[in-house]
C-alpha atoms as a PDB file:
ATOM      1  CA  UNK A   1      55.492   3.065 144.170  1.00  0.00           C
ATOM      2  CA  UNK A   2      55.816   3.956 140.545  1.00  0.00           C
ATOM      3  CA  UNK A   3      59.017   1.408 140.813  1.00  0.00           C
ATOM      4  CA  UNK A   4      57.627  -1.338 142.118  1.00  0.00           C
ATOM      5  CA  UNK A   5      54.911  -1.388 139.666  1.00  0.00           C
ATOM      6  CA  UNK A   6      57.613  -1.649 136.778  1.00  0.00           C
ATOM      7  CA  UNK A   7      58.977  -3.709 138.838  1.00  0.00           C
ATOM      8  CA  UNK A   8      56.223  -6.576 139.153  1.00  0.00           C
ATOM      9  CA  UNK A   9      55.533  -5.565 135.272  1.00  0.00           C
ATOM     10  CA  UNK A  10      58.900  -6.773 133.980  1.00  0.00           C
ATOM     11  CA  UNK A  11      58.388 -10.152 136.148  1.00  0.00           C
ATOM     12  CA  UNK A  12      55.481 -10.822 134.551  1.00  0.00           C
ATOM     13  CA  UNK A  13      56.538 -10.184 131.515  1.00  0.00           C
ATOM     14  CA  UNK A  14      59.726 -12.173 131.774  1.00  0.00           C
ATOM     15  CA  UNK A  15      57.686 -15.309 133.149  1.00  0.00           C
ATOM     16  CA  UNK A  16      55.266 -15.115 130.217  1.00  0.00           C
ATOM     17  CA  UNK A  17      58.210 -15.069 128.065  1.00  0.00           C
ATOM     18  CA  UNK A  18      59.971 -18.127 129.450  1.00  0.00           C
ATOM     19  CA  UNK A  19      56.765 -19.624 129.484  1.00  0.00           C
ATOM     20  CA  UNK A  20      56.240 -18.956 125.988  1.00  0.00           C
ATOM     21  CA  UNK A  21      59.485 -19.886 125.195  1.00  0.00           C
ATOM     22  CA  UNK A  22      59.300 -23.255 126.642  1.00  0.00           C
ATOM     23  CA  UNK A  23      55.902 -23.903 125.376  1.00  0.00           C
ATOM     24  CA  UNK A  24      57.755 -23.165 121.953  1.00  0.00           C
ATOM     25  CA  UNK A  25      60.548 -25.593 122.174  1.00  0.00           C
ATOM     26  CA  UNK A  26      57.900 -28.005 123.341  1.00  0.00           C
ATOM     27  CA  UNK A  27      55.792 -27.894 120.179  1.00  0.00           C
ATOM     28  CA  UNK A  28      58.575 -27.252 117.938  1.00  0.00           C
ATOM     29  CA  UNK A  29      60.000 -30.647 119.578  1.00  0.00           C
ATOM     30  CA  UNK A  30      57.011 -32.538 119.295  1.00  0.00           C
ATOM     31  CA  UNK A  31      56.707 -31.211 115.576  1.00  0.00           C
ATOM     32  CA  UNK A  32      59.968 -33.117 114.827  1.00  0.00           C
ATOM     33  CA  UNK A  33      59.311 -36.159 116.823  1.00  0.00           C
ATOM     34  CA  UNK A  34      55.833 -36.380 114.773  1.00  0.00           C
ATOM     35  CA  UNK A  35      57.322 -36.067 111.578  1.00  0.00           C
ATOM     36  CA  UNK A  36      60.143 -37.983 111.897  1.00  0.00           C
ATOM     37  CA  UNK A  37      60.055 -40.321 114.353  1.00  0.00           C
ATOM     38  CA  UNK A  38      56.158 -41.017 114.499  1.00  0.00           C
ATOM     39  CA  UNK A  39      56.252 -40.698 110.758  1.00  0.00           C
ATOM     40  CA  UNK A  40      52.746 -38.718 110.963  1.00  0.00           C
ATOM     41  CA  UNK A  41      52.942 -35.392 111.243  1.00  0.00           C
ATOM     42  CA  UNK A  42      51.233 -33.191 113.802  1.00  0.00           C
ATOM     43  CA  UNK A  43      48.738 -30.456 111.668  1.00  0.00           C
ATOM     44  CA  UNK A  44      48.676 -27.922 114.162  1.00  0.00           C
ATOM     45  CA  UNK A  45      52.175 -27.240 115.262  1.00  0.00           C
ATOM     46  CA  UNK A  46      53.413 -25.666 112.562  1.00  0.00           C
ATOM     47  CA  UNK A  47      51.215 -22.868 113.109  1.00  0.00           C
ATOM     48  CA  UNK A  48      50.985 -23.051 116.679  1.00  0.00           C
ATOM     49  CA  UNK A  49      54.404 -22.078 116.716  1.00  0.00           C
ATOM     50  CA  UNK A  50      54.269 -19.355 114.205  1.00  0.00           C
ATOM     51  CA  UNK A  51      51.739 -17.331 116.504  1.00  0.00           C
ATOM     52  CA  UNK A  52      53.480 -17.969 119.599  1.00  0.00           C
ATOM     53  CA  UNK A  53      56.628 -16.714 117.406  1.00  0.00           C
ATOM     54  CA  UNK A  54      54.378 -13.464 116.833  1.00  0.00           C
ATOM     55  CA  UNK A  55      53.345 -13.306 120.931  1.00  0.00           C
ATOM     56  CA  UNK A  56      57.275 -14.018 121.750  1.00  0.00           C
ATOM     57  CA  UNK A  57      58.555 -11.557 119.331  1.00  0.00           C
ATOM     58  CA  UNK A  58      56.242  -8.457 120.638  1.00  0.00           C
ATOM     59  CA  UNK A  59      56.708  -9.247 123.919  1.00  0.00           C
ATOM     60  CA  UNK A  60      60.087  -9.290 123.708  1.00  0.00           C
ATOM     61  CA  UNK A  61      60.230  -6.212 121.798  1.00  0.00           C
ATOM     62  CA  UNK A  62      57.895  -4.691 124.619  1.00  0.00           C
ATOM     63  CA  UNK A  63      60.262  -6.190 128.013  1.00  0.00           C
ATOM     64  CA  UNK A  64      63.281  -4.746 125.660  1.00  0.00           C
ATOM     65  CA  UNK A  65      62.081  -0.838 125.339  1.00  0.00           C
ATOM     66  CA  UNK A  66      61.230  -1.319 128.959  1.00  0.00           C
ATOM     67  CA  UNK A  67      65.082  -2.696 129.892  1.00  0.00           C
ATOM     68  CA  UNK A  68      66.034   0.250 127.550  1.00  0.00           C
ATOM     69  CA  UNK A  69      68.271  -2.699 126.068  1.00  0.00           C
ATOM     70  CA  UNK A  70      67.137  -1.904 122.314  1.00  0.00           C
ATOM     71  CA  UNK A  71      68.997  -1.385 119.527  1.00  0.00           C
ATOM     72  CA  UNK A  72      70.317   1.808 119.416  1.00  0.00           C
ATOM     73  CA  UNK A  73      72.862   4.207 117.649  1.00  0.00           C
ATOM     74  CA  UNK A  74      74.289   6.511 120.877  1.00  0.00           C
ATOM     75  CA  UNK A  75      76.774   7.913 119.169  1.00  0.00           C
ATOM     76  CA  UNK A  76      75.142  11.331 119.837  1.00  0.00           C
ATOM     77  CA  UNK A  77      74.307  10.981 123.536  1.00  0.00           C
ATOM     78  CA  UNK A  78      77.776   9.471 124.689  1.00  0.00           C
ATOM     79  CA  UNK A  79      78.872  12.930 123.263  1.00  0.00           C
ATOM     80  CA  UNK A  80      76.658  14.683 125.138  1.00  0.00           C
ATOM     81  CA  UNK A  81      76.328  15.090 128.894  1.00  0.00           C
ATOM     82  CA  UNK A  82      73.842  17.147 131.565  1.00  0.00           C
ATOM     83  CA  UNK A  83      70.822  19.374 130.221  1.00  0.00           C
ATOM     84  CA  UNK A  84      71.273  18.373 126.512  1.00  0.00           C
ATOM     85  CA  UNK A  85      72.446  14.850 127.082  1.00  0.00           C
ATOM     86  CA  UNK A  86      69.183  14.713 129.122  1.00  0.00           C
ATOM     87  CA  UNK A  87      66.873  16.756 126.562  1.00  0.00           C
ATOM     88  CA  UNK A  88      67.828  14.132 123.788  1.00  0.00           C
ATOM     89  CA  UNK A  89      67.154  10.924 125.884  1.00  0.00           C
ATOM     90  CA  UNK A  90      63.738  12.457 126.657  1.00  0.00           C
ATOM     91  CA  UNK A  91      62.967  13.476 122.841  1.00  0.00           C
ATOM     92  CA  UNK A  92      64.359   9.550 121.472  1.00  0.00           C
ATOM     93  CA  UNK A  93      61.370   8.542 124.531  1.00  0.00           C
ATOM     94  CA  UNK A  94      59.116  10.362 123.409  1.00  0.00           C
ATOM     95  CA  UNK A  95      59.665   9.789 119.697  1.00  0.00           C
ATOM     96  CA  UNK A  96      59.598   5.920 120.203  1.00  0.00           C
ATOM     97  CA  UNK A  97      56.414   6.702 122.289  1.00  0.00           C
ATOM     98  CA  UNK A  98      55.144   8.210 119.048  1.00  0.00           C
ATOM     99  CA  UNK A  99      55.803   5.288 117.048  1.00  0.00           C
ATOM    100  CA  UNK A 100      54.616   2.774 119.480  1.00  0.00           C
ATOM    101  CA  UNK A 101      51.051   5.117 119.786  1.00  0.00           C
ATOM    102  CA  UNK A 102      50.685   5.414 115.533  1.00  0.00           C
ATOM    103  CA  UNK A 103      52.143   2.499 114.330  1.00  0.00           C
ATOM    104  CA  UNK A 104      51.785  -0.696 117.255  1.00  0.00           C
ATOM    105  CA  UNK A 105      48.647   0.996 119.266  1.00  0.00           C
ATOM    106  CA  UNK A 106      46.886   2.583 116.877  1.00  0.00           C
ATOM    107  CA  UNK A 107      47.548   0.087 113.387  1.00  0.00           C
ATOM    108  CA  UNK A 108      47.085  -2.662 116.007  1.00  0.00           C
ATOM    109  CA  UNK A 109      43.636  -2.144 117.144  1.00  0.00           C
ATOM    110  CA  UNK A 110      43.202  -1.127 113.321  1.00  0.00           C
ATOM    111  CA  UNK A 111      44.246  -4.889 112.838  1.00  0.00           C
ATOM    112  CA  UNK A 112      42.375  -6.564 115.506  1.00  0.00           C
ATOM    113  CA  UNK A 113      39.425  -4.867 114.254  1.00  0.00           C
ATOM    114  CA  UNK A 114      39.387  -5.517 110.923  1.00  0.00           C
ATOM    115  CA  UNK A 115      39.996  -8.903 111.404  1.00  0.00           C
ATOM    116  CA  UNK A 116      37.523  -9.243 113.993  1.00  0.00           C
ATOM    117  CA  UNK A 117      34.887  -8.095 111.735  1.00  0.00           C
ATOM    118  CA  UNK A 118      36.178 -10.404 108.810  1.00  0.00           C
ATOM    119  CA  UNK A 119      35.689 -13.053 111.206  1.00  0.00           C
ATOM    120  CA  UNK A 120      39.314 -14.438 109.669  1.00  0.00           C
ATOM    121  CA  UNK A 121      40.168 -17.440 111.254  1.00  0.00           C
ATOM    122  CA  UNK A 122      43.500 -19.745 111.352  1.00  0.00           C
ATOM    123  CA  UNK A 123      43.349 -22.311 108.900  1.00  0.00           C
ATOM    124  CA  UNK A 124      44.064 -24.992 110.810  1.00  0.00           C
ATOM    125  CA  UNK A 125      43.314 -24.493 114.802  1.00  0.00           C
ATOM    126  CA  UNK A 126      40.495 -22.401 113.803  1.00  0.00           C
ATOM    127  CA  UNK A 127      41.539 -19.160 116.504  1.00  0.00           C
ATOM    128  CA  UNK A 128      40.424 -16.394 115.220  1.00  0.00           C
ATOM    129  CA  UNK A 129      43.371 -14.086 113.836  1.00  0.00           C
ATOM    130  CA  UNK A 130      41.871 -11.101 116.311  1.00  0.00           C
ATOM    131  CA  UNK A 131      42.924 -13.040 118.640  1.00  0.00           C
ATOM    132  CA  UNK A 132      46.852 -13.224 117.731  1.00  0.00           C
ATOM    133  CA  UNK A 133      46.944  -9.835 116.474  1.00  0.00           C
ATOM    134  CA  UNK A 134      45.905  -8.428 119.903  1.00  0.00           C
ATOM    135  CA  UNK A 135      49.346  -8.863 121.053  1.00  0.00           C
ATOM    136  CA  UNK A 136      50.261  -5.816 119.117  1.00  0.00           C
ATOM    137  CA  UNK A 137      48.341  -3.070 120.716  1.00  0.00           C
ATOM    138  CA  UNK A 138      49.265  -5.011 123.839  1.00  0.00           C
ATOM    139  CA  UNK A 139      52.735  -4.495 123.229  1.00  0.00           C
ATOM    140  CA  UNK A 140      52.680  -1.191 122.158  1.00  0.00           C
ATOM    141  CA  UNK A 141      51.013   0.114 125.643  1.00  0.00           C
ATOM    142  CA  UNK A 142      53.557  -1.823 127.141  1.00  0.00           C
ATOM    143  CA  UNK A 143      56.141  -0.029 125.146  1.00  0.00           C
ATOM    144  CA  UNK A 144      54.100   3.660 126.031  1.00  0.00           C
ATOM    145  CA  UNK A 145      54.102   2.965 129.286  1.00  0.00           C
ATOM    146  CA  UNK A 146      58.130   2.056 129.486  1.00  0.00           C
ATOM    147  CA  UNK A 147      58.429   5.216 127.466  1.00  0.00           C
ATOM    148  CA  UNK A 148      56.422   7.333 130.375  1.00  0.00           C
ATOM    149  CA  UNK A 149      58.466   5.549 132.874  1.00  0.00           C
ATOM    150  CA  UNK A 150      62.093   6.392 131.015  1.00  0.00           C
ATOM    151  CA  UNK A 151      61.237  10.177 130.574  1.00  0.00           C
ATOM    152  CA  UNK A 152      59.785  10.048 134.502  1.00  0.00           C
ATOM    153  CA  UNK A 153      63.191   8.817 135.976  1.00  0.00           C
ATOM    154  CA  UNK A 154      64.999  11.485 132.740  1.00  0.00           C
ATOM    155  CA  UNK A 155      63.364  14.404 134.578  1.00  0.00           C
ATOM    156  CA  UNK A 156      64.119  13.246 137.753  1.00  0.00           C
ATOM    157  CA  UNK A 157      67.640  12.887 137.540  1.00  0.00           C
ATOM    158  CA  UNK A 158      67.533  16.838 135.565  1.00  0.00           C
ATOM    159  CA  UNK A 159      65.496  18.289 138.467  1.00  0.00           C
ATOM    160  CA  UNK A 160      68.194  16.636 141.206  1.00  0.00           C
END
């Protein structure tokens, strides 16, 4: 059960993604074709594309933890193997879990908030920032749950 609900998570996650994506290269494309072809250049692609940079960018970072494709130095766990090989995995979870709460959940909603309550809105399409900056806290409970998930299938391979 617990699978198949990461399961349908990182397919919607990967859609919205290539969907993102392809909206990008769209606007981006049109961008070009405005300014140079059309000689008058589009107002709101510029930043268009710059939030759905943001949106692509924590998303990714979010579908990555969950792949547990990220960056990493594993120097010290290909040394390792069994109980402490296992302990280690679950502490670099949990400490990524840490920084996902503080820093992406937590500084997020911080974000959002203030923002929210500054009523600050993009200069051009007129969206307010709250808006864009929600992907943050978004991502990082994406990230906590991968986390949850990781140290889950950890103690499960300890315990058999």
């Amino acid at each position: 059960m617990v699978q198949k609900v990461k399961i349908n998570l990182d397919r919607i996650i990967a859609f919205s993604l290539s969907l993102l994506m392809g909206l990008m290269v769209l606007n981006v494309t049109w961008q070009v074709i405005s300014r140079y072809v059309v000689q008058n250049p589009s107002s709101f692609t510029d930043e268009l594309s710059r939030y759905m940079l943001i949106w692509l960018g924590m998303l990714g970072a979010a579908y990555v933890a969950g792949q547990n494709k990220h960056l990493a130095i594993d120097i010290l766990p290909n040394k390792l193997s069994g109980k402490p090989k296992m302990k280690l995995l679950i502490l670099i979870n949990i400490l990524v879990l840490l920084f996902a709460l503080i820093a992406m959940v937590l500084g997020g909603i911080n974000l959002v908030y203030i923002t929210y309550i500054l009523e600050q809105k993009s200069a051009t399409l007129q969206i307010p920032l709250a808006y864009i900056y929600t992907i943050i806290p978004l991502s990082g409970l994406l990230v906590i749950y991968y986390q949850l998930f990781q140290i889950s299938q950890h103690l499960k391979q300890s315990n058999s």
